[in-house]
Protein backbone atom coordinates (compact mmCIF):
# COMPACT_ATOMS: atom_id res chain seq x y z
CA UNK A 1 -2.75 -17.53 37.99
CA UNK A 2 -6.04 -19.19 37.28
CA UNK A 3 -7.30 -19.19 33.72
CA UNK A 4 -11.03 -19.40 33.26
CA UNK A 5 -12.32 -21.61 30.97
CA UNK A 6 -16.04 -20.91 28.65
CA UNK A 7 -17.40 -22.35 25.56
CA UNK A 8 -16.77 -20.54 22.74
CA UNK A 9 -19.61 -19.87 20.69
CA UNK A 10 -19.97 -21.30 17.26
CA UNK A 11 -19.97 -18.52 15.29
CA UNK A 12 -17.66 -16.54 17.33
CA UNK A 13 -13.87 -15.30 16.18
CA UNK A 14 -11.06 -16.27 18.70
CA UNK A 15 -8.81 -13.11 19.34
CA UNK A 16 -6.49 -14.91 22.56
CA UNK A 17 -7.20 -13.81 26.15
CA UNK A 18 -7.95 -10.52 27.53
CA UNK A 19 -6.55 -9.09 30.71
CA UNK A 20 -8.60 -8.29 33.41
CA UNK A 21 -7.48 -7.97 36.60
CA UNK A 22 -5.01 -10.83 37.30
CA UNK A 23 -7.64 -13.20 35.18
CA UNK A 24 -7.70 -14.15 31.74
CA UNK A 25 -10.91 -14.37 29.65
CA UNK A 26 -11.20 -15.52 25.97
CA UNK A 27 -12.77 -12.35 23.91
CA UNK A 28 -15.41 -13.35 21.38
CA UNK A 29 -15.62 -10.87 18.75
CA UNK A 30 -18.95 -11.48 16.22
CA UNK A 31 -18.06 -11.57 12.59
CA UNK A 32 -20.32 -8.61 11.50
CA UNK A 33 -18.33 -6.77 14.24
CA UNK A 34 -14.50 -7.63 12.85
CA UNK A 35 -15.68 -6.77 8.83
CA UNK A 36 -16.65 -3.52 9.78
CA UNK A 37 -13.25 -3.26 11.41
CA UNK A 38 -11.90 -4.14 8.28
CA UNK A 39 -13.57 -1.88 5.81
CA UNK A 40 -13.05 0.80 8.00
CA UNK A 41 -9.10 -0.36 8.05
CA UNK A 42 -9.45 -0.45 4.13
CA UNK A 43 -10.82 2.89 4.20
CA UNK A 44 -8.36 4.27 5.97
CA UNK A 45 -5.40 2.87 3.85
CA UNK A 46 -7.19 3.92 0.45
CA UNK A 47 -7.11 7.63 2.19
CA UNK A 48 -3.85 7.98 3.32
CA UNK A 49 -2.57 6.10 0.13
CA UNK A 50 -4.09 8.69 -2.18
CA UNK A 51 -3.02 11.39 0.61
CA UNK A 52 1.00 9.95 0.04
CA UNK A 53 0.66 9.77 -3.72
CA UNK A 54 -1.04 12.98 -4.07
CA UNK A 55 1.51 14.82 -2.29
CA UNK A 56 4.43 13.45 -3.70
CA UNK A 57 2.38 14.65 -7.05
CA UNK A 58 2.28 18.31 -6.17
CA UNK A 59 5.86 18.56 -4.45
CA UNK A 60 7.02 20.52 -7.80
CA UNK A 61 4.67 23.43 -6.32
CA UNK A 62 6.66 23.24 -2.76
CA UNK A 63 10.33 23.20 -4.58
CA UNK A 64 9.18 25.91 -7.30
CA UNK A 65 9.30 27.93 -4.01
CA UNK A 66 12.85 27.24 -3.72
CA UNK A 67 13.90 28.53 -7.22
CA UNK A 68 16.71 31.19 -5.97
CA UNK A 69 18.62 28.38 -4.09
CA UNK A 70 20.21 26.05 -6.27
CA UNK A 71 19.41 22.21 -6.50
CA UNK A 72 22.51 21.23 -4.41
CA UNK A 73 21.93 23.10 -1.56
CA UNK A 74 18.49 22.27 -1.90
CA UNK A 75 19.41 18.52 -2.00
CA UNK A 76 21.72 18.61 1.11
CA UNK A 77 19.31 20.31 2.95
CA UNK A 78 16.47 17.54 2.01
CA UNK A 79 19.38 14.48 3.77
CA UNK A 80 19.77 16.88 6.69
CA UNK A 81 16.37 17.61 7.77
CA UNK A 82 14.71 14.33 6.02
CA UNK A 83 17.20 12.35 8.55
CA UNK A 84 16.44 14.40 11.20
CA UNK A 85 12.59 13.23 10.58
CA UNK A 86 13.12 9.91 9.92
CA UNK A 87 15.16 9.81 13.10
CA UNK A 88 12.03 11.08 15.42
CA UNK A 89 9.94 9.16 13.63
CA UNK A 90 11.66 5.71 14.14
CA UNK A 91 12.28 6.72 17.87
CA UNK A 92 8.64 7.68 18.45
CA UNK A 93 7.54 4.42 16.96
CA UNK A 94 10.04 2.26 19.41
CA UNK A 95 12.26 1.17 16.16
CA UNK A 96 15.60 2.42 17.49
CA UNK A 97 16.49 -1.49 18.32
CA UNK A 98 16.02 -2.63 14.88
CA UNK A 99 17.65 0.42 13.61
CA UNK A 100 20.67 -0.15 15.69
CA UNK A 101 21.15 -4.02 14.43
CA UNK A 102 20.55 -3.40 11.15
CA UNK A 103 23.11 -0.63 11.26
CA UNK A 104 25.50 -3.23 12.59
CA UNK A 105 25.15 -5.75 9.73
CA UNK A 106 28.16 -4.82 6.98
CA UNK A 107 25.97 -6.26 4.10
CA UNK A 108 23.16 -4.12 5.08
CA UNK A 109 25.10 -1.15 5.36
CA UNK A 110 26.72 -1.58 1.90
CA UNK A 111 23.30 -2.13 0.60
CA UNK A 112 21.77 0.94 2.08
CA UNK A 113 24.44 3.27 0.87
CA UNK A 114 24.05 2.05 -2.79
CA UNK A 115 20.60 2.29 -2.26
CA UNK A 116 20.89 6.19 -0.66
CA UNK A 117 22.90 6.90 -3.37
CA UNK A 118 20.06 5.71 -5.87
CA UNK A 119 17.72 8.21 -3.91
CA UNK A 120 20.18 11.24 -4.06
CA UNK A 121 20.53 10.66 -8.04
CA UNK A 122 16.88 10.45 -8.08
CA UNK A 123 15.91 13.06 -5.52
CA UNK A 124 18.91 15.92 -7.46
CA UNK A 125 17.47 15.00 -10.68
CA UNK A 126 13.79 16.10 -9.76
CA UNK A 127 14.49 19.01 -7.84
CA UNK A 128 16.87 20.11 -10.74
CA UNK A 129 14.28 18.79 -13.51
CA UNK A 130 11.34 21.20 -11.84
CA UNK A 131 13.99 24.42 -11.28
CA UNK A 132 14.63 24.23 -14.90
CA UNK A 133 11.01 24.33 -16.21
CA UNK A 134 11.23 20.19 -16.84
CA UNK A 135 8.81 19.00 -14.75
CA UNK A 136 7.10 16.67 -18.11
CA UNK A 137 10.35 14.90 -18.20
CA UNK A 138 10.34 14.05 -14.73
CA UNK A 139 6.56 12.64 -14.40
CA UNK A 140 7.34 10.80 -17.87
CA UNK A 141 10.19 9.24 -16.09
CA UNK A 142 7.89 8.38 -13.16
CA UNK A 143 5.33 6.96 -15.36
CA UNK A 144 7.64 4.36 -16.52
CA UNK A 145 9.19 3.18 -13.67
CA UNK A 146 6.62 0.05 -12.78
CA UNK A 147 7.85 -1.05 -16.10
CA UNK A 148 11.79 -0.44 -15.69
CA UNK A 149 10.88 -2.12 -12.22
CA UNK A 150 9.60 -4.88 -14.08
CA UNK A 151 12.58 -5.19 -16.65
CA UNK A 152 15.04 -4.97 -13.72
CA UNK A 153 13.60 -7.99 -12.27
CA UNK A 154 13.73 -9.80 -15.42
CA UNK A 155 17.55 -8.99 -15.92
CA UNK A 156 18.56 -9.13 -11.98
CA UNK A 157 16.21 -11.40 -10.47
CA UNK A 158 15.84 -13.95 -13.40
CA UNK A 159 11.93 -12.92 -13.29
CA UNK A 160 9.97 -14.33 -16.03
CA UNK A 161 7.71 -12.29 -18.21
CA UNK A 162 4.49 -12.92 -18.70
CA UNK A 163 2.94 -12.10 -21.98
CA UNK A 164 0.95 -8.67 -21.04
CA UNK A 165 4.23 -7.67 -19.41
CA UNK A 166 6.23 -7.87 -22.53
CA UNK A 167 3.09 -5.42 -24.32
CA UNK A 168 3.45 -3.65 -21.83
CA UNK A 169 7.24 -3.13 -21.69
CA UNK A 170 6.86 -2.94 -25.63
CA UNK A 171 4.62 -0.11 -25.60
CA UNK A 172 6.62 2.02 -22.98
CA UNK A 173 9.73 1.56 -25.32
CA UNK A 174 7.80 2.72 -27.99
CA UNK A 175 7.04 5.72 -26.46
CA UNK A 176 10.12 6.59 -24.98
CA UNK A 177 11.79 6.17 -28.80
CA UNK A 178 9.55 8.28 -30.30
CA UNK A 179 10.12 11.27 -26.74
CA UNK A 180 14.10 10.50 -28.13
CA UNK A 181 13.19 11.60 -31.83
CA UNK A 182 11.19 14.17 -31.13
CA UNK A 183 13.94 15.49 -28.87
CA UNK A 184 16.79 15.07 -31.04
CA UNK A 185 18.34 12.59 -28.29
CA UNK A 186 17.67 10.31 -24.80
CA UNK A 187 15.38 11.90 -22.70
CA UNK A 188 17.89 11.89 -20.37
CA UNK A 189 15.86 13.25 -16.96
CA UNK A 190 13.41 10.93 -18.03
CA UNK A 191 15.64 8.18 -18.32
CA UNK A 192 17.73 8.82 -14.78
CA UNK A 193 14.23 9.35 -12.79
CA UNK A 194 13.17 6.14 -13.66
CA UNK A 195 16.51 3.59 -13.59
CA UNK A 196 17.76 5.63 -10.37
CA UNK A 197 14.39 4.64 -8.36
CA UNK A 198 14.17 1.54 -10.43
CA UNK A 199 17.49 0.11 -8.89
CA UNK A 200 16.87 1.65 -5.90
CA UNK A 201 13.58 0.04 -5.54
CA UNK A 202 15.60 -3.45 -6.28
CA UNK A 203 17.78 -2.76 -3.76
CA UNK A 204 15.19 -1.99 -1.02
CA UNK A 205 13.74 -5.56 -1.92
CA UNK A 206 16.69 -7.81 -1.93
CA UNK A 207 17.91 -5.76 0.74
CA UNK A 208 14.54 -6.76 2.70
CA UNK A 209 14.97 -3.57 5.48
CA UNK A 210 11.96 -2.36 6.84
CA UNK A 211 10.87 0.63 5.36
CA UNK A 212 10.96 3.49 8.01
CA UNK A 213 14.70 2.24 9.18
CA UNK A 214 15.78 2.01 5.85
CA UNK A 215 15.20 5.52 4.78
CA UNK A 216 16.63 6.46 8.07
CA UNK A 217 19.48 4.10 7.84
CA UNK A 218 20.24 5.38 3.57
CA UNK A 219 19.64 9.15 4.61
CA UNK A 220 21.92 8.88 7.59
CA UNK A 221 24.81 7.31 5.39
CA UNK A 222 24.47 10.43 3.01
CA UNK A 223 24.61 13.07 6.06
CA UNK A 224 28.35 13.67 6.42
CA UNK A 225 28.42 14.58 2.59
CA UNK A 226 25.60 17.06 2.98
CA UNK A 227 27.06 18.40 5.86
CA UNK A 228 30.16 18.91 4.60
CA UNK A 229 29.04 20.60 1.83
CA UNK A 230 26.78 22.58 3.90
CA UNK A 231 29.73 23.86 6.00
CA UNK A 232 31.69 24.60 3.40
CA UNK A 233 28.90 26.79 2.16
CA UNK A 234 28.75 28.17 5.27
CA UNK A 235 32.18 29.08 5.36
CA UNK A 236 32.49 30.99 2.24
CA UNK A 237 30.11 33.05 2.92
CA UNK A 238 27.36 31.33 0.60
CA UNK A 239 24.27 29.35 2.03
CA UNK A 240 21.07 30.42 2.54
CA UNK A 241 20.50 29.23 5.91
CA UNK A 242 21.06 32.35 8.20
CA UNK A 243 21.43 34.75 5.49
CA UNK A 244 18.02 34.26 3.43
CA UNK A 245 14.61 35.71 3.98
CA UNK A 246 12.98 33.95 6.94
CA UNK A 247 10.25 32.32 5.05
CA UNK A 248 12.94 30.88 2.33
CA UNK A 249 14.79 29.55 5.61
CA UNK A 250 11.54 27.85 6.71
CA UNK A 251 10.62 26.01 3.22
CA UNK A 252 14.58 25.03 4.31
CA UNK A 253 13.79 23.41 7.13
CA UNK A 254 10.52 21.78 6.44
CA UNK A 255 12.38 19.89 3.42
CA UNK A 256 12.58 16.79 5.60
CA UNK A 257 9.00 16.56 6.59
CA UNK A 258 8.13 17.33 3.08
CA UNK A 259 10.16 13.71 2.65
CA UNK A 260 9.10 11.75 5.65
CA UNK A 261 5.24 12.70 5.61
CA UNK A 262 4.24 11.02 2.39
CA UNK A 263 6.67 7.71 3.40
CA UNK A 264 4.65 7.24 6.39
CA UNK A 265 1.17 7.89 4.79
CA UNK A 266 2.30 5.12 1.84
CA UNK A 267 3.72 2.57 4.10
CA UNK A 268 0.42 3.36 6.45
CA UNK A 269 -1.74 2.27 2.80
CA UNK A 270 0.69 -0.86 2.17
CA UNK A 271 0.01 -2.50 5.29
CA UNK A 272 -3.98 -2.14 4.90
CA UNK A 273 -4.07 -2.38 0.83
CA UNK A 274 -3.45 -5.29 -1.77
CA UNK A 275 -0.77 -4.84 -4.16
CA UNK A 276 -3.38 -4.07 -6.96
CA UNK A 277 -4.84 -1.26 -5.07
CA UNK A 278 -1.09 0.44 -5.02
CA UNK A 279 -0.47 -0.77 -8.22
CA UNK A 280 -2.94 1.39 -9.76
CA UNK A 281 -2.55 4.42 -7.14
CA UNK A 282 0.75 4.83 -8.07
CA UNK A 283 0.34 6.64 -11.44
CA UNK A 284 -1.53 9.85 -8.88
CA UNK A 285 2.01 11.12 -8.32
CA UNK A 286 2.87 11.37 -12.16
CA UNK A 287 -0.53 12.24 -13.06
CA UNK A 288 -0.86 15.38 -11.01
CA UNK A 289 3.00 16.15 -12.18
CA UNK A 290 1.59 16.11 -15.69
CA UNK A 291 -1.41 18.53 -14.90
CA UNK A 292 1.06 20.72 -12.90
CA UNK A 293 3.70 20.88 -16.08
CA UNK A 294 0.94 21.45 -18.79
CA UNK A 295 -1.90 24.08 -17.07
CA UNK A 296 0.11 25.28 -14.31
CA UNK A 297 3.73 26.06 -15.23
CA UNK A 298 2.91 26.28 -19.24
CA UNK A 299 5.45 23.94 -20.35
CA UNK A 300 5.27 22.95 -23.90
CA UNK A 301 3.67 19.65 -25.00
CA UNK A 302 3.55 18.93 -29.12
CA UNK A 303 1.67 16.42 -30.59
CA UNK A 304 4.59 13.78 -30.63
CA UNK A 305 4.74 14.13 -26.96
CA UNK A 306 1.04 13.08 -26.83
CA UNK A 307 1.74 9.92 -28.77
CA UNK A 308 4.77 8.89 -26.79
CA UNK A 309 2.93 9.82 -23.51
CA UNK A 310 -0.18 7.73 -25.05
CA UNK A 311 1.70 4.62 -25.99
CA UNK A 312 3.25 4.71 -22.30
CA UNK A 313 -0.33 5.00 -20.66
CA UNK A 314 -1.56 2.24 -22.56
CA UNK A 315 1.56 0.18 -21.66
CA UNK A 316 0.65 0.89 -18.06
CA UNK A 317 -3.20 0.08 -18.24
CA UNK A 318 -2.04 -3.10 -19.93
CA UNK A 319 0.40 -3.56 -16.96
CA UNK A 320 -2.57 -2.92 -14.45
CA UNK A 321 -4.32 -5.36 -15.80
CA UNK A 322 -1.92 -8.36 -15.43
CA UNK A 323 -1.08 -6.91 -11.93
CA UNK A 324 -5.12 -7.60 -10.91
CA UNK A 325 -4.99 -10.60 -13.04
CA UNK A 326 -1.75 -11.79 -11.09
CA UNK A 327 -3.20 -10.74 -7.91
CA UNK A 328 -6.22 -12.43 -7.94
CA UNK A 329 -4.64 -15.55 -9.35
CA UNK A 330 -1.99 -15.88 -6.52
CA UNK A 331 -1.76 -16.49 -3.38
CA UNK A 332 -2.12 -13.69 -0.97
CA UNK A 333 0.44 -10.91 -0.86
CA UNK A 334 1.87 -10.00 2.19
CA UNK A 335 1.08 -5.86 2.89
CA UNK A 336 4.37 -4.57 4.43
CA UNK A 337 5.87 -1.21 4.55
CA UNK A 338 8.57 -0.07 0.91
């Protein structure tokens, strides 16, 4: 095959050859041409990362629908369906070979069930924390988790600190002692929100899986519990699958896109974002879970609660700040998917 050769011109971009019949051409693409590319790609990941935050934000509203099924069933319907989605999902995408090999490696397979069982702790504690009228807990617990992701890289990873880190982490403890005292005791659904996805975020990175088969390859190891349970359900008569009202069978079965959809809007925003961008997008989820708790579900929220809640924000804007500072600073971050 003949290759045909052309001057490039000087302010051109070199993208490789283009096929065209059985010839290959270089394609010149003009600068102006490849930064409007990229804003628009920018764009696009800004949307769907605020999309992926902002639903994960409002999910109490979908599982307050589910109040007359209990948490369990609710959870073992979520690894059911969620696999189910993942599974389409990383076939429609042509990931089914990397699946398969990662699924073969023992050490990623012990890795991925510690990590699924991170997710089910966190994932039951939620769903239970909103059933119960605790929704506040639960979006405090989210609000700290940058900074228990922080700590665990300290203790695990052998991280260092850097000073805005350690006001940061200061602050958030601060606020979380004075949530224990006005309590009477741990916030305890505060406390297993954030360690459960705090580990399980540290497992995700030393595990180094790709995002989509990941969750697919976690979910799938917590299937034959769900399904057991579900059977056994099932069998005694209980369950509301088949015996509920058709529209609480539904919510049922949309539990695993409610799971999958936001996961592939956020990995969508971390290929075409910085860090700094997520960094800060982050607190939408908790944010709208604290709007939702206070004018929407009434929950009560003293004035102790405002200064623990306060200290914690500021911890975070501090920890914002060394995030841009650290981003600008470095070298460039690779975007990949959680």
């Amino acid at each position: 095959m003949r290759r045909l050769c052309r001057r490039i011109p000087q302010r051109g971009v070199w993208e490789g050859p283009l096929r065209i019949d059985d010839r290959s051409v270089p394609v010149v693409r003009e600068p102006a041409v490849l930064s409007r590319r990229d804003v628009s790609d920018s764009r696009r990941g800004l949307v769907h990362g605020i999309a992926a935050y902002f639903l994960w934000g409002i999910a109490p509203m979908f599982w307050k629908l589910l109040r007359d099924v209990s948490w369990v069933e609710i959870l073992a319907h979520r690894v059911v369906w969620g696999v189910i989605a993942f599974g389409a999902i990383t076939a429609a995408v042509g990931a089914g070979p990397v699946l398969r090999e990662a699924a073969r490696d023992r050490g990623t397979l012990a890795a991925m069930a510690l990590s699924g069982a991170m997710l089910a702790a966190n994932w039951g504690t939620f769903i239970w924390a909103v059933a119960s009228g605790h929704i506040l807990d639960a979006s405090l617990g989210y609000f700290i988790i940058p900074l228990i992701s922080v700590g665990l890289g300290m203790l695990v990873l052998g991280e260092r600190l850097r000073r805005l880190q350690w006001i940061a982490i200061a602050a958030a403890a601060a606020g979380v002692a004075i949530q224990t005292w006005y309590a009477g005791g741990l916030p305890w659904i505060s406390i297993v929100v954030a360690v459960s996805f705090g580990v399980y975020g540290l497992i995700r990175k030393v595990a180094r899986v790709d995002s989509l088969v990941g969750s697919t390859l976690e979910t799938a190891l917590l299937v034959p519990v769900a399904a057991v349970y579900l059977a056994v359900l099932a069998h005694r008569g209980g369950g509301q699958l088949g015996h509920a009202a058709t529209g609480t069978q539904l919510l049922l079965l949309s539990t695993g896109a409610v799971t999958a959809v936001p996961l592939l809007l956020f990995n969508s925003a971390a290929r075409r974002l910085p860090l700094s961008t997520l960094g800060f997008l982050q607190y939408l989820g908790p944010t709208c879970q604290f709007i939702l708790a206070i004018g929407v579900y009434g929950e009560p929220f003293a004035a102790e609660q405002l200064i623990a809640f306060g200290l914690i924000w500021v911890g975070l804007a501090v920890f914002s700040v060394d995030l841009v500072r650290a981003s600008r600073a470095g070298p460039p971050v690779s975007r990949t998917g959680r």
